[in-house]
Protein backbone atom coordinates (compact mmCIF):
# COMPACT_ATOMS: atom_id res chain seq x y z
CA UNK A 1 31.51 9.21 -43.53
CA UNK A 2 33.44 10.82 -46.39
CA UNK A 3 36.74 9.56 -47.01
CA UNK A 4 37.94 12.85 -48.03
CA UNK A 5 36.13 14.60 -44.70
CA UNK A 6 38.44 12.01 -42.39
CA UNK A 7 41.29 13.08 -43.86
CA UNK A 8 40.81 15.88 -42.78
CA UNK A 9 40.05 15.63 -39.73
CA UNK A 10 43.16 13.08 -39.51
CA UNK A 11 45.26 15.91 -40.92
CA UNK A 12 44.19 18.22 -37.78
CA UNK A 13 44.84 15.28 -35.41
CA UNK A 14 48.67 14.96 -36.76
CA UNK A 15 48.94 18.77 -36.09
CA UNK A 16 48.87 18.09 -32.01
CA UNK A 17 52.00 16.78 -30.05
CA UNK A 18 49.56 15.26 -27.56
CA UNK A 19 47.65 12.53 -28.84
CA UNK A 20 46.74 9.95 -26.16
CA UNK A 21 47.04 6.20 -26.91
CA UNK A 22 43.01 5.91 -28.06
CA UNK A 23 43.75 8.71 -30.44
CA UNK A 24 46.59 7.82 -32.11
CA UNK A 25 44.76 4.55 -32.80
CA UNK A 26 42.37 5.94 -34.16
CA UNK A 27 44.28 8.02 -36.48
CA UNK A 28 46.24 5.21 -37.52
CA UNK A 29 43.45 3.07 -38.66
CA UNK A 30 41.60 6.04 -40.47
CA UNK A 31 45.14 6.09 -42.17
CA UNK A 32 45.01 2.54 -42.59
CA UNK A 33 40.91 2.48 -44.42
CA UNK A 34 42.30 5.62 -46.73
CA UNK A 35 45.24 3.84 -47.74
CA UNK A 36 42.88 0.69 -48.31
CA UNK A 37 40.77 3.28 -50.45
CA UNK A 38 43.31 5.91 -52.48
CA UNK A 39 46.26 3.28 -52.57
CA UNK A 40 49.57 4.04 -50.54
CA UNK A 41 50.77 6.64 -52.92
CA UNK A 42 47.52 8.46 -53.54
CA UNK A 43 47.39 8.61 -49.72
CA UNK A 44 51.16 10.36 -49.30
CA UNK A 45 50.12 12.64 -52.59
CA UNK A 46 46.98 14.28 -50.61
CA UNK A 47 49.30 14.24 -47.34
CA UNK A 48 50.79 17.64 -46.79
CA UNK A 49 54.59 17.87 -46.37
CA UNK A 50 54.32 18.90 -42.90
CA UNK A 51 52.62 15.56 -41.33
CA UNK A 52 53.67 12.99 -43.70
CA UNK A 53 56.67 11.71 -41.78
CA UNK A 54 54.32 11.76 -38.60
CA UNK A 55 51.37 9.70 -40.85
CA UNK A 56 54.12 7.36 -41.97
CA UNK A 57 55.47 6.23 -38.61
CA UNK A 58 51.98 5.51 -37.44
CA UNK A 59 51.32 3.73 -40.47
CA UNK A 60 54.34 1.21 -40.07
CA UNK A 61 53.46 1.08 -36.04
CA UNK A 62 52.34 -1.97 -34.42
CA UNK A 63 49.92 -1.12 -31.65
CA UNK A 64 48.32 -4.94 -31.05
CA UNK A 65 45.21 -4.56 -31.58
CA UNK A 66 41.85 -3.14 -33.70
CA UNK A 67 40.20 -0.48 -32.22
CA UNK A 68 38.01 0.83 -34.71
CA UNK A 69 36.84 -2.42 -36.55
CA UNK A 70 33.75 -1.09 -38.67
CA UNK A 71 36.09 2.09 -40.18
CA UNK A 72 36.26 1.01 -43.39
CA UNK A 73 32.96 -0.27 -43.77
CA UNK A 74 31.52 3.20 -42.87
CA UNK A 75 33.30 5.07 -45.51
CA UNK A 76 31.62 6.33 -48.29
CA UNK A 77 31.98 9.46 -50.90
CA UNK A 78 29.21 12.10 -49.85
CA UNK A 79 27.47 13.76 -52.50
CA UNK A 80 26.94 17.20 -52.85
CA UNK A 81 24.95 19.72 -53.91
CA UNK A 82 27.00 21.10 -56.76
CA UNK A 83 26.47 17.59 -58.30
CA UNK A 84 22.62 17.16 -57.77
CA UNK A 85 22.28 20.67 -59.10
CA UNK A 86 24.57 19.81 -62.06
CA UNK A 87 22.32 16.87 -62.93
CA UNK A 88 18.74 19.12 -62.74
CA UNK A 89 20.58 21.64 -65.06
CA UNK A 90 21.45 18.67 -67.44
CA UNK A 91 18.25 17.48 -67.10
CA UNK A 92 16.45 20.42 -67.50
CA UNK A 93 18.00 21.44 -70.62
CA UNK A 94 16.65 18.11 -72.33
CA UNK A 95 13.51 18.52 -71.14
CA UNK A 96 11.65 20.44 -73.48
CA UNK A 97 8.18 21.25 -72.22
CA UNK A 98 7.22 22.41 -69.10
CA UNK A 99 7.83 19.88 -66.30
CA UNK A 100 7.09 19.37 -62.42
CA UNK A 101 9.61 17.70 -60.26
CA UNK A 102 8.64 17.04 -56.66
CA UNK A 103 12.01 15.69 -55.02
CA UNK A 104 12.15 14.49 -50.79
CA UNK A 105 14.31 12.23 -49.09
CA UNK A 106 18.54 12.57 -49.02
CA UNK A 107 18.72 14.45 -52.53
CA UNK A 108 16.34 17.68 -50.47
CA UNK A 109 18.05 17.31 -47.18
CA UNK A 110 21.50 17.42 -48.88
CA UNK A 111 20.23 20.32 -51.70
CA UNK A 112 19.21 21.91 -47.64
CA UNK A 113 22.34 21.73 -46.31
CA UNK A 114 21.00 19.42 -43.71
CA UNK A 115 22.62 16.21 -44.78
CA UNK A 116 26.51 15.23 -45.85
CA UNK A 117 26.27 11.06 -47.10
CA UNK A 118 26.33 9.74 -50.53
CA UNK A 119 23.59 8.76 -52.43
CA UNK A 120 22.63 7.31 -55.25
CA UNK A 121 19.17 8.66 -56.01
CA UNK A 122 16.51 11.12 -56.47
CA UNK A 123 13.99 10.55 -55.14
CA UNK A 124 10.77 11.68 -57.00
CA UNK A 125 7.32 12.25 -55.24
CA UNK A 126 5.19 9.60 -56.73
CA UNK A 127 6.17 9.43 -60.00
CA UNK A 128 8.61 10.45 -62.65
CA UNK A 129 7.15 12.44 -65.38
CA UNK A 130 6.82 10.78 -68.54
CA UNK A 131 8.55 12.96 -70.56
CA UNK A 132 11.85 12.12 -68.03
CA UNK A 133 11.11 8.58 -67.55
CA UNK A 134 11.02 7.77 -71.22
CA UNK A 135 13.96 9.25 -72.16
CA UNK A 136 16.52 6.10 -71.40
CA UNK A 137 19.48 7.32 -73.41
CA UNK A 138 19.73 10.89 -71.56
CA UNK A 139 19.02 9.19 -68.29
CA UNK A 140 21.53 6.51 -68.76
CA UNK A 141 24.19 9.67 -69.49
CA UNK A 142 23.31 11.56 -66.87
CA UNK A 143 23.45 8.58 -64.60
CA UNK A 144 27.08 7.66 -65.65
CA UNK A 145 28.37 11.35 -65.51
CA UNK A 146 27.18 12.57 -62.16
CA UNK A 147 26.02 8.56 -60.45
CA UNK A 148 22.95 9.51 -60.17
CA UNK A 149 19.29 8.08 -60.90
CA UNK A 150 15.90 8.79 -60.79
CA UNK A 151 13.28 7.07 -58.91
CA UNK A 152 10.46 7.75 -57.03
CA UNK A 153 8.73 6.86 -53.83
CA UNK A 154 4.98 6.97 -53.26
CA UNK A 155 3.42 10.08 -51.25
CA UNK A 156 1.87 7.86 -48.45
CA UNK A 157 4.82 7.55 -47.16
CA UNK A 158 4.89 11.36 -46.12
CA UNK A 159 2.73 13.23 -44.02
CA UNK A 160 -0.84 14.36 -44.76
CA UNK A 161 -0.49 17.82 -46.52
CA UNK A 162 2.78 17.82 -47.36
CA UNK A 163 1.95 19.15 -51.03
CA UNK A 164 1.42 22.73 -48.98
CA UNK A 165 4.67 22.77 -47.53
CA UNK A 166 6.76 22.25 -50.79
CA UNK A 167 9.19 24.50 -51.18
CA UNK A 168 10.61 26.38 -54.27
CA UNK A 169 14.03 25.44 -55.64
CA UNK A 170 14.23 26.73 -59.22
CA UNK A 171 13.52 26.45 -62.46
CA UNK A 172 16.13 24.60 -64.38
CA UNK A 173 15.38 24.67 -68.23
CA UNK A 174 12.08 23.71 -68.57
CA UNK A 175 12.06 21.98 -65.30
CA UNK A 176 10.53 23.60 -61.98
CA UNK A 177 11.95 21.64 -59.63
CA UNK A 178 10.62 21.59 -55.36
CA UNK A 179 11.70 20.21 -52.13
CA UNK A 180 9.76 18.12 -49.82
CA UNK A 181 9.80 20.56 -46.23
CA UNK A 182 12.62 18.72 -44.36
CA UNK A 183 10.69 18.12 -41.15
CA UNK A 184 7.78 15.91 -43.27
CA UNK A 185 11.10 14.02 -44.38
CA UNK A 186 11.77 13.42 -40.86
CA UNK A 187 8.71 12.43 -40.02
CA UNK A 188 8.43 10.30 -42.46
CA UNK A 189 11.72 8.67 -41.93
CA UNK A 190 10.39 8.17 -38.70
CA UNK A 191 7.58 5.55 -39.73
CA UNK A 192 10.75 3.30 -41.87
CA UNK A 193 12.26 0.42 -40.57
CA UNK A 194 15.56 1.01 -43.26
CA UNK A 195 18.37 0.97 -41.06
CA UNK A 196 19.57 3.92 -43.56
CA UNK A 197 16.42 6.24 -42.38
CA UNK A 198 17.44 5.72 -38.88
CA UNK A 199 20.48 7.15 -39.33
CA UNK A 200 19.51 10.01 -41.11
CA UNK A 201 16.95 10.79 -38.56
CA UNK A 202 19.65 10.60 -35.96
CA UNK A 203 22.08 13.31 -38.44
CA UNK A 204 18.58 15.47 -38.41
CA UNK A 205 17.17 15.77 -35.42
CA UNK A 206 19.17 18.27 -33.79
CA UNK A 207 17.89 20.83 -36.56
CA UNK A 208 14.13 20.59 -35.22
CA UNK A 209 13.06 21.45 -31.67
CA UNK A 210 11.06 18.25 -30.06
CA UNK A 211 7.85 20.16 -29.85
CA UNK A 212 8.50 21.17 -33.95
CA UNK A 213 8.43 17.24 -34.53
CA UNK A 214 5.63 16.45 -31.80
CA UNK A 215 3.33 19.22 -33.61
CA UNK A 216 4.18 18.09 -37.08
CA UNK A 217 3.13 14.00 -35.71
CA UNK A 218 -0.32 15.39 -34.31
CA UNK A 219 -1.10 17.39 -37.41
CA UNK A 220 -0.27 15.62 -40.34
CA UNK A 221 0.70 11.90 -39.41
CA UNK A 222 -2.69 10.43 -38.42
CA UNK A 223 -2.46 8.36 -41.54
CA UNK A 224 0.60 6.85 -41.06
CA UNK A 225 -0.22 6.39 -37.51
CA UNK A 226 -3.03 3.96 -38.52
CA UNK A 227 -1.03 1.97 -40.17
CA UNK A 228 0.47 -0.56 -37.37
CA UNK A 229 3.47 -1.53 -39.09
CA UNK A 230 4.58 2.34 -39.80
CA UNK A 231 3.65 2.71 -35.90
CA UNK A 232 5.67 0.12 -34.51
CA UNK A 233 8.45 1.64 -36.49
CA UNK A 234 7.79 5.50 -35.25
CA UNK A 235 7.89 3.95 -31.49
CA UNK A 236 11.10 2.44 -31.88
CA UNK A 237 12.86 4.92 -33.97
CA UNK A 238 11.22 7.47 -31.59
CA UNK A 239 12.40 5.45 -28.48
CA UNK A 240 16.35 5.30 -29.94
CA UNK A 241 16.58 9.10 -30.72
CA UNK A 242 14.58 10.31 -27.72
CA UNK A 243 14.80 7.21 -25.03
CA UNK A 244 11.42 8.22 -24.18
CA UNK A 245 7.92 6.59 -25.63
CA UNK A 246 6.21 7.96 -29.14
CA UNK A 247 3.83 10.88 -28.48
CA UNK A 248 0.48 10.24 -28.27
């Protein structure tokens, strides 16, 4: 989760004169993994007036016990569209003959709306053009300004025909830049055994129907299918989201 979205959720929480006991542990511990974070004084800064005595006194409070022990652990910065499409402009400005980019995984779910976790990467269908790839010293800037990189994953790991469902982004300099369909990036998430792509698929699922899924699997996932590894993956990722056996 994103540090700055539980604040604000714990902001909301402080608003209500009711918290139960489970609640107001919870608060104070998301307290506690910001103030591990920001730092005790960042913390009061981004605190409004209002609910900083309230924050405080839970702070300093000494329930007796953990109730949240994997908080901190699950924090990380999201990143957001205006970034990615900050980097593509960058990019595409340096780039200066016409250039393809195919991009899938987080970076298209997130530039869809469809996605809110950090990442690190985009993630280029098959292969970063040459002209991109060779150019270490703007890469290496663009990767310190906006912590981001480009790689690439291989195509097999998508579903058959997935070239014909790209769709447009924009063009960005000299850069045309598309995005995998998000439900082939579900289904192919769904073949991974990355703990990562199981929790995506578990963010994305309610933004397909089942039968949207179960069509896409019968049309264009044969290939994956036939390989048993990526199978025995699908039928247990399938299993956790749905609790009921992988399509035939």
């Amino acid at each position: 989760m994103d540090p700055d979205d539980l604040l604000s959720a714990v902001e909301n929480e402080l608003q209500s004169d009711n918290l139960d006991y489970r609640s107001r542990l919870l608060v104070r511990e998301s307290l506690l993994a910001l103030q591990n974070r920001w730092g005790s004084k960042a913390l009061s800064n981004r605190l409004s007036s209002s609910i900083l005595k309230r924050a405080n006194d839970l702070l300093t409070s000494n329930p007796g016990e953990i109730g949240f022990p994997t908080l901190r652990d699950r924090m990380r910065e999201r990143t957001d569209s205006a970034t990615i499409l900050e980097f593509l402009r960058e990019l595409g400005q340096a780039t200066h003959q016409t250039t393809r980019l195919e991009i899938g995984g987080s970076t298209a779910l997130i530039l869809n709306d469809l996605l809110r976790r950090g990442t690190d990467d985009i993630d280029v269908v098959n292969e970063v053009p040459a002209v991109l790839r060779t150019n270490h010293d703007l890469l290496n800037r663009l990767s310190s300004r906006h912590g981001l990189l480009l790689t690439h994953f291989q195509s097999h790991y998508l579903p058959t025909g997935y070239e014909h469902r790209l769709h447009y982004l924009d063009r960005f300099g000299d850069l045309d830049v598309y995005l995998v369909d998000p439900l082939d990036i579900f289904v192919g998430k769904l073949f991974s055994k990355r703990d990562k792509d199981l929790d995506d698929l578990r963010m994305l699922k309610s933004n397909f129907s089942r039968d949207e899924i179960v069509d896409r699997l019968r049309s264009s996932a044969t290939e994956l299918e036939n390989d048993q590894n990526f199978l025995q993956n699908a039928r247990r990722n399938w299993y956790i989201l749905f609790g009921q056996p992988l399509p035939a």
